[in-house]
Protein backbone atom coordinates (compact mmCIF):
# COMPACT_ATOMS: atom_id res chain seq x y z
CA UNK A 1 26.42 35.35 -61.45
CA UNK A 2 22.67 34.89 -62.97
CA UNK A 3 19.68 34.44 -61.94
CA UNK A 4 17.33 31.05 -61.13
CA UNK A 5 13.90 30.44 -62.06
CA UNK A 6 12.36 32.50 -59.26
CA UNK A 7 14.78 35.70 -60.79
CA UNK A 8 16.65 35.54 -58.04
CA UNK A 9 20.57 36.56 -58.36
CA UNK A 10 22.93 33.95 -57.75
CA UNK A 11 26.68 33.25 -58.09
CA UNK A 12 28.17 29.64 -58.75
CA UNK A 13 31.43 30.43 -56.93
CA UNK A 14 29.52 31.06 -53.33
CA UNK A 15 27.46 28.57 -53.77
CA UNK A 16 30.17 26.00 -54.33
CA UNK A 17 28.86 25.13 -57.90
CA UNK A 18 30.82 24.53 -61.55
CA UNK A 19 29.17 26.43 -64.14
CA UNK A 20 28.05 24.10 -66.84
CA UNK A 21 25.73 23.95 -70.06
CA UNK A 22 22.25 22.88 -69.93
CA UNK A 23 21.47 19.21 -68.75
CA UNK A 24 25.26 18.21 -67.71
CA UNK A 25 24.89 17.92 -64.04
CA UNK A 26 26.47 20.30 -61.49
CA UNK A 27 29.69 19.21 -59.18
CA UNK A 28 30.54 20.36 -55.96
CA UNK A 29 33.91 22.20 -56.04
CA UNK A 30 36.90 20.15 -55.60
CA UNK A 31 39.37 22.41 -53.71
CA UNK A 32 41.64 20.71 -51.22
CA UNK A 33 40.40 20.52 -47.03
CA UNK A 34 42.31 23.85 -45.70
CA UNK A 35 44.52 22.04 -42.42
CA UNK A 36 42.02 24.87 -40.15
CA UNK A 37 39.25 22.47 -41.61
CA UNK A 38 40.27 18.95 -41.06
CA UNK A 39 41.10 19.89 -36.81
CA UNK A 40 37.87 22.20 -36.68
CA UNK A 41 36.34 18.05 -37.84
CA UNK A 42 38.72 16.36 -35.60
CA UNK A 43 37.87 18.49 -32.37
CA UNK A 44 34.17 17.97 -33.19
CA UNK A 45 34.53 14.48 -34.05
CA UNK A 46 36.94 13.93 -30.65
CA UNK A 47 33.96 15.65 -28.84
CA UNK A 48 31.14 13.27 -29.81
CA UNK A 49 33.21 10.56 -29.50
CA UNK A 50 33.99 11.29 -25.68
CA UNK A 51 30.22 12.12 -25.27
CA UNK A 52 29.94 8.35 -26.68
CA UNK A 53 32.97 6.72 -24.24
CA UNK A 54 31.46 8.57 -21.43
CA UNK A 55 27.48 7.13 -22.00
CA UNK A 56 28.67 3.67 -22.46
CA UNK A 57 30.83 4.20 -19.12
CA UNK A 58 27.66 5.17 -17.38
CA UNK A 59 25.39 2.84 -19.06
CA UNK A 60 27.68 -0.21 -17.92
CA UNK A 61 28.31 1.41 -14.64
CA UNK A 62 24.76 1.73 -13.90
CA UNK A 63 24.14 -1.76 -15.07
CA UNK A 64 26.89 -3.33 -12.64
CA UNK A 65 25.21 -1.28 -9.36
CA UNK A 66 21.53 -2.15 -10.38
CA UNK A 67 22.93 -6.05 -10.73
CA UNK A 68 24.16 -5.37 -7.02
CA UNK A 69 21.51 -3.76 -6.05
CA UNK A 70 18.47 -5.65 -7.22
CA UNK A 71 20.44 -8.79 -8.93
CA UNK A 72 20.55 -9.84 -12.24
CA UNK A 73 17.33 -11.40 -12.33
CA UNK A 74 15.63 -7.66 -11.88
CA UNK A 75 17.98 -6.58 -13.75
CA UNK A 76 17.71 -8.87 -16.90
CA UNK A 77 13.64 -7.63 -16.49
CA UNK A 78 14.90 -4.06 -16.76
CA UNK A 79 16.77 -4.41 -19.74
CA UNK A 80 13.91 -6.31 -21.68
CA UNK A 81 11.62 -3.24 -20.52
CA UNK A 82 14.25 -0.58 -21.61
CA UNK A 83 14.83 -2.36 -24.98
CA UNK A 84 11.39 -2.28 -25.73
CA UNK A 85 11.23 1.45 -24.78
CA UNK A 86 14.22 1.83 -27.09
CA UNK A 87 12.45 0.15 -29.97
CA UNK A 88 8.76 1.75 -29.51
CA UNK A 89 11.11 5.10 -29.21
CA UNK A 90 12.58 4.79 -33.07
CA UNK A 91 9.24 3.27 -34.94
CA UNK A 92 7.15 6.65 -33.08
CA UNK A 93 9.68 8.59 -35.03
CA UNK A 94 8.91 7.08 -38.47
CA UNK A 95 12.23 7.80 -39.84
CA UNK A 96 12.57 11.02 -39.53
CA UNK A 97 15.14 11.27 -37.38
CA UNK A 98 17.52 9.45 -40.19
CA UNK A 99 15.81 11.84 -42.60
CA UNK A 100 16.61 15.23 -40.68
CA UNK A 101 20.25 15.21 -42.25
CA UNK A 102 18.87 15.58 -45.71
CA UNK A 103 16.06 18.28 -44.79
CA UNK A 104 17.79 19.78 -42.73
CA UNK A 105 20.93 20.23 -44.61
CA UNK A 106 18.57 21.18 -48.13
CA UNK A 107 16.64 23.77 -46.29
CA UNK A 108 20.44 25.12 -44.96
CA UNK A 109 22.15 25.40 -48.26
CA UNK A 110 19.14 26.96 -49.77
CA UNK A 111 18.37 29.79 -47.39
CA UNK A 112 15.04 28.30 -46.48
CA UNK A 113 14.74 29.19 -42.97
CA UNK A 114 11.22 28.40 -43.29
CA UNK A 115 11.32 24.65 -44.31
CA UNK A 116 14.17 23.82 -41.58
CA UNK A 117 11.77 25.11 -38.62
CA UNK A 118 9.25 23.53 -40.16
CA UNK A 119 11.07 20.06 -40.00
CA UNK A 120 11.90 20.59 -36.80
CA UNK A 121 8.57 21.22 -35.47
CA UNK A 122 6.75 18.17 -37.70
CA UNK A 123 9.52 15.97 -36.16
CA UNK A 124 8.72 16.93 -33.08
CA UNK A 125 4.80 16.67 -33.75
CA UNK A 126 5.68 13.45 -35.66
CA UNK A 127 7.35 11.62 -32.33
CA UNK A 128 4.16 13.26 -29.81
CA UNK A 129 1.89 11.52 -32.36
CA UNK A 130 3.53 7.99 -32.73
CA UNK A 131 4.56 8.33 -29.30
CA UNK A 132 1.26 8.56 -27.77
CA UNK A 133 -0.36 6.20 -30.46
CA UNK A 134 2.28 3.36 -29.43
CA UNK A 135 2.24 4.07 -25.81
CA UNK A 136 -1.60 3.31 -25.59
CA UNK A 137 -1.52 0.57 -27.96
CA UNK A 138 0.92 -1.33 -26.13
CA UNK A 139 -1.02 -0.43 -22.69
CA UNK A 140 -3.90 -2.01 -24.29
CA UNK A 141 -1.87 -5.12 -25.67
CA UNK A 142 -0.62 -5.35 -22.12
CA UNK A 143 -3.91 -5.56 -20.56
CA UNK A 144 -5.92 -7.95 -23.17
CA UNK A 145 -2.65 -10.24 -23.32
CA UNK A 146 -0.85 -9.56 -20.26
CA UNK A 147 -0.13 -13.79 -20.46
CA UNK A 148 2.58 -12.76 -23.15
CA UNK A 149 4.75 -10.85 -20.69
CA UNK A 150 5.89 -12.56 -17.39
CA UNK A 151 4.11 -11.23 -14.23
CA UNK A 152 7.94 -10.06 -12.98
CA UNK A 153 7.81 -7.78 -15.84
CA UNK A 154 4.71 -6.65 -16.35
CA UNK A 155 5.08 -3.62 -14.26
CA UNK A 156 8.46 -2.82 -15.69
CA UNK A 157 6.95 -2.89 -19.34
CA UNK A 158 4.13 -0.69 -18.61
CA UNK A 159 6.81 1.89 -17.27
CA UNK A 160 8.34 1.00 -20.66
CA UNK A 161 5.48 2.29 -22.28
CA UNK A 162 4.56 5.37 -20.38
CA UNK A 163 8.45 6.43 -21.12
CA UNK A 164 8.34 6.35 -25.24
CA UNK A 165 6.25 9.71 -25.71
CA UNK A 166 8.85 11.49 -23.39
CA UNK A 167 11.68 9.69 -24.47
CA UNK A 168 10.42 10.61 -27.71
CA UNK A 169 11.06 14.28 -27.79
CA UNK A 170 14.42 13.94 -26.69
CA UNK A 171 15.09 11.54 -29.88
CA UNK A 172 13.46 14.40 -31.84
CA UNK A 173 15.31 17.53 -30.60
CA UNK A 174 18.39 15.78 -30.54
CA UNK A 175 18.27 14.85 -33.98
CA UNK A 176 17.24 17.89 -34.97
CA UNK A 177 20.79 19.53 -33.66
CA UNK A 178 22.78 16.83 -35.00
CA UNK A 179 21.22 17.62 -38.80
CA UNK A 180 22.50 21.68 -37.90
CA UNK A 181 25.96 20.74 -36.37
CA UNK A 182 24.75 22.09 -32.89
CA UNK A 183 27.13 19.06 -30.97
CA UNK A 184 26.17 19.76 -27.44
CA UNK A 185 22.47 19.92 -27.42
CA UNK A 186 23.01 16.94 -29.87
CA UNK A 187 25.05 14.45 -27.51
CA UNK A 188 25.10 16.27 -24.02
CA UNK A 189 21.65 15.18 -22.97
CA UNK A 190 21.20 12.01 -24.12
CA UNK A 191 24.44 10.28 -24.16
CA UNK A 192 25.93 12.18 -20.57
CA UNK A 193 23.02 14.24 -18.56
CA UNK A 194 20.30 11.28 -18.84
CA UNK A 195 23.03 8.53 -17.86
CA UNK A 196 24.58 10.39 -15.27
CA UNK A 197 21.73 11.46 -13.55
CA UNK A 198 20.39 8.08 -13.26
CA UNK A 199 23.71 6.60 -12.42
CA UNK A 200 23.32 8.83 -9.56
CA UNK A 201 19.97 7.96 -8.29
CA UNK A 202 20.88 4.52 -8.59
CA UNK A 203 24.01 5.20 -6.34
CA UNK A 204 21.75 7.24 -3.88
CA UNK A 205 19.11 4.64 -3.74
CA UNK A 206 22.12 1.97 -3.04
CA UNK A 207 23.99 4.43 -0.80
CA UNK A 208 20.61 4.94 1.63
CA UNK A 209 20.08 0.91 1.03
CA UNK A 210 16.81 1.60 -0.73
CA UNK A 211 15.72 -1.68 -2.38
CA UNK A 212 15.52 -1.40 -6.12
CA UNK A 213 13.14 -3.36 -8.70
CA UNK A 214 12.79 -3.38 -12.11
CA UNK A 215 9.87 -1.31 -12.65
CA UNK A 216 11.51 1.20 -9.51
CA UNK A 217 14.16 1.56 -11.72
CA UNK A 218 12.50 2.46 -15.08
CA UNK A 219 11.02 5.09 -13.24
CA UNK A 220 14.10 6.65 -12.40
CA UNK A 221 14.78 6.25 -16.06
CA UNK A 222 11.74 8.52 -16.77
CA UNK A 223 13.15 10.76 -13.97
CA UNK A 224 16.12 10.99 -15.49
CA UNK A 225 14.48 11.70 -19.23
CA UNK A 226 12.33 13.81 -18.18
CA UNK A 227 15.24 16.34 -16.48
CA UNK A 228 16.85 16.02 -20.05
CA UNK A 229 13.96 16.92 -21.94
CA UNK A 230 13.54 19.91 -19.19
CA UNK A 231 17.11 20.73 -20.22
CA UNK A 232 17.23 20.32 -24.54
CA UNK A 233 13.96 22.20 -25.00
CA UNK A 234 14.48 25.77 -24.09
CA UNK A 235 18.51 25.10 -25.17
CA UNK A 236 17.01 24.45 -28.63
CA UNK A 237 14.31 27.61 -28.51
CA UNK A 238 17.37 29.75 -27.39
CA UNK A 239 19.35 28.16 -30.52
CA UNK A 240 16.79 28.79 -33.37
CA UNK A 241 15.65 32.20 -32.04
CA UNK A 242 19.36 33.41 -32.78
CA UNK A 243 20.26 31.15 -35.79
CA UNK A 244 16.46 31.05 -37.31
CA UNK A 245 15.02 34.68 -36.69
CA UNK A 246 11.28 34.82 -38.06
CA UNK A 247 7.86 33.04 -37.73
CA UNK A 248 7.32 31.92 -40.98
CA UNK A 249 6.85 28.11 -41.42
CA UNK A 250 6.54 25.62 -44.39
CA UNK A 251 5.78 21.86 -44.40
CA UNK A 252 6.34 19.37 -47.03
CA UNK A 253 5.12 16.35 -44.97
CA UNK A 254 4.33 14.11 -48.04
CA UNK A 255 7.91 14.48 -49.45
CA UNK A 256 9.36 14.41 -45.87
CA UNK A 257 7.25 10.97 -44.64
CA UNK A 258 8.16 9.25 -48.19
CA UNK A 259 11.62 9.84 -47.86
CA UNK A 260 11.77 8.69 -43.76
CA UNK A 261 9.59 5.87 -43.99
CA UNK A 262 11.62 3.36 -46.34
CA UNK A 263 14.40 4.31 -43.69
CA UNK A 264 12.73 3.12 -40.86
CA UNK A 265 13.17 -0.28 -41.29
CA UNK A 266 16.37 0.23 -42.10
CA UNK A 267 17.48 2.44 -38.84
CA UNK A 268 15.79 -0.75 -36.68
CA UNK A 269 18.51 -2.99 -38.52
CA UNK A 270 21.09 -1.58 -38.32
CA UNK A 271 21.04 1.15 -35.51
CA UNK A 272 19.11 -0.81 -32.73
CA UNK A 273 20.23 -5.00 -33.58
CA UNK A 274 21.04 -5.51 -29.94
CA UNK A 275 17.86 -4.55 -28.94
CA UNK A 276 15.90 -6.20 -31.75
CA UNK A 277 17.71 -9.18 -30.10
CA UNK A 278 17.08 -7.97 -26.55
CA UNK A 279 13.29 -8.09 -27.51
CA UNK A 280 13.77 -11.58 -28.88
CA UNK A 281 16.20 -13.14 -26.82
CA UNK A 282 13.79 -14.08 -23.44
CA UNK A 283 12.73 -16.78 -25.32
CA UNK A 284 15.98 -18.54 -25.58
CA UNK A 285 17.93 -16.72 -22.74
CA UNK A 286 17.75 -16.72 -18.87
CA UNK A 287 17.56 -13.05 -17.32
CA UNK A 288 20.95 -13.94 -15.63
CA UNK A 289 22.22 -14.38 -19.61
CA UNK A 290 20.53 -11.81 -21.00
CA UNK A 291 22.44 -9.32 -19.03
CA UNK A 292 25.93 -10.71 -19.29
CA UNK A 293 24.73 -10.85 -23.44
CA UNK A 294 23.64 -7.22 -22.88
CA UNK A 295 27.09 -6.00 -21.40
CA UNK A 296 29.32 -7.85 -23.54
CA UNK A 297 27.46 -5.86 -26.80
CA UNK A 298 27.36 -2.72 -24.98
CA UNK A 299 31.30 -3.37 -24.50
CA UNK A 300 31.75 -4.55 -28.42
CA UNK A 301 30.01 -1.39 -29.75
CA UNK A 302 32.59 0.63 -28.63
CA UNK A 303 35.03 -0.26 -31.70
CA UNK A 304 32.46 1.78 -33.89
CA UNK A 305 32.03 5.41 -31.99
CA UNK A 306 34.90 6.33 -33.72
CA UNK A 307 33.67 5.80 -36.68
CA UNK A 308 30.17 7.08 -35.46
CA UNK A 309 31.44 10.26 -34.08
CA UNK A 310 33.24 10.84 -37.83
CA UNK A 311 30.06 10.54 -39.27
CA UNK A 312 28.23 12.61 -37.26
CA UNK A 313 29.88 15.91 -38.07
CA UNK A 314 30.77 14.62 -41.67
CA UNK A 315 27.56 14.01 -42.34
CA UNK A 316 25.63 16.76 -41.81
CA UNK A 317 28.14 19.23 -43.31
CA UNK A 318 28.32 16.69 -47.06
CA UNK A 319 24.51 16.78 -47.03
């Protein structure tokens, strides 16, 4: 035991560090995973990736019934619209959701209660912001060039748009529980309650032989968003009042914003390619193409959740 630079006590053992001479760097300890360890990660891991089976099934399922309920012409114009929500979504967030595992996970291991609510709450602040700024710039875009975007879309688009600040605090909370290894406000209401409660107003809307359109059925995307943001936000209240007690809050936005940025472009690349090429493909695809394109990705994707759902409660625990 000895004590840092603020003369606080500390010991190297419980903190997982080697004791060693001035300027060598420190190691993390190198005991072997206990067995109790390895299936407390596969039962997590096993969890998210069933929360990730289960979205694609509703995704695709909802897909096939809108394509029999409104055909895939409407529904090649509701994909284009949801991509673009998709993609105003992650560029409102700046970043930080990619960031959050780092912050989150140095504001953890350093007993700063402080700096990991006040994360939380500039994420959140962070994807209003963006949110709000993209919405109305797109609105306006929409109405000074609305020759860019077909007249069949139009009104699906500007759904689209009204969506991303909502859809936006979903991204943010959600995040914000995968960075502190909280799995079911993480996955549940993104990847299962938003999907399955549109799959079912889709099935009630085809069941009562209402007709569907695109922009009807972006709506009932919002609907759907909207009863998951209802969910996730006093879920996560409940969650830091009993892990996070205390009002104290500290920001380091400037170190946070540097950090996420760089990411950004990054997270478009690699985490959202099919809709980067959803957003570019009208120009070379019909609508009837562009869907069949869109399922057979959705369908491909699935090799990775394994791999995805490792990560996502490996991560967060190595950072």
């Amino acid at each position: 035991g000895r004590q840092d630079a603020a003369g606080n006590s500390r010991n190297d053992r419980d903190t997982g560090l080697i004791s060693l001479r001035p300027g060598e760097h420190r190691a993390m300890s190198t005991s072997p995973v206990k067995h109790g360890e390895f299936l407390a990660l596969f039962r997590s891991a096993s969890m998210v990736f069933v929360c990730r089976i289960v979205g694609a099934v509703l995704t695709f399922g909802s897909q096939i019934l809108l394509a029999r309920t409104m055909g895939a012409e409407a529904l090649g114009a509701y994909v284009f619209a949801f991509s673009i929500c998709l993609l105003l979504t992650t560029i409102s967030g700046l970043g930080f959701p990619v960031a959050s595992v780092r912050f989150l996970g140095e504001g953890l291991a350093g007993a700063r209660d402080d700096l990991v609510r006040g994360f939380a709450r500039r994420t959140s602040q962070v994807f209003a912001a963006g949110g709000l700024i993209v919405a109305a710039a797109g609105l306006l875009l929409l109405l000074w060039f609305g020759d860019l975007v077909p007249s069949e879309r139009r009104a699906a688009v500007l759904v689209a748009f009204l969506i991303v600040p909502l859809y936006g605090q979903l991204i943010a909370r959600s995040n914000v529980a995968i960075g502190l290894s909280w799995l079911r406000p993480a996955f549940l209401p993104n990847l299962v309650i938003r999907p399955s409660l549109f799959l079912a107003m889709i099935g009630g809307a085809w069941f009562l032989s209402v007709p569907l359109t695109a922009e009807k059925a972006m709506a009932l995307q919002l609907l759907a968003i909207a009863v998951a943001v209802v969910w996730l936000v006093p879920a996560m209240v409940k969650r830091f009042k009993a892990n996070f007690p205390g009002t104290e809050v500290s920001y380091e936005t400037s170190t946070w914003m540097r950090t996420a940025l760089p990411r950004l472009a990054i997270t478009l690349i690699t985490r959202y390619l099919m809709e980067l090429n959803q957003f570019l493909a009208p120009t070379h695809l019909s609508s009837v193409e562009r869907a069949i394109f869109t399922a057979s990705v959705r369908a491909a994707s699935l090799i990775i959740f394994g791999l995805y759902a490792v990560d996502a409660i490996a991560m967060p625990k190595v950072s």
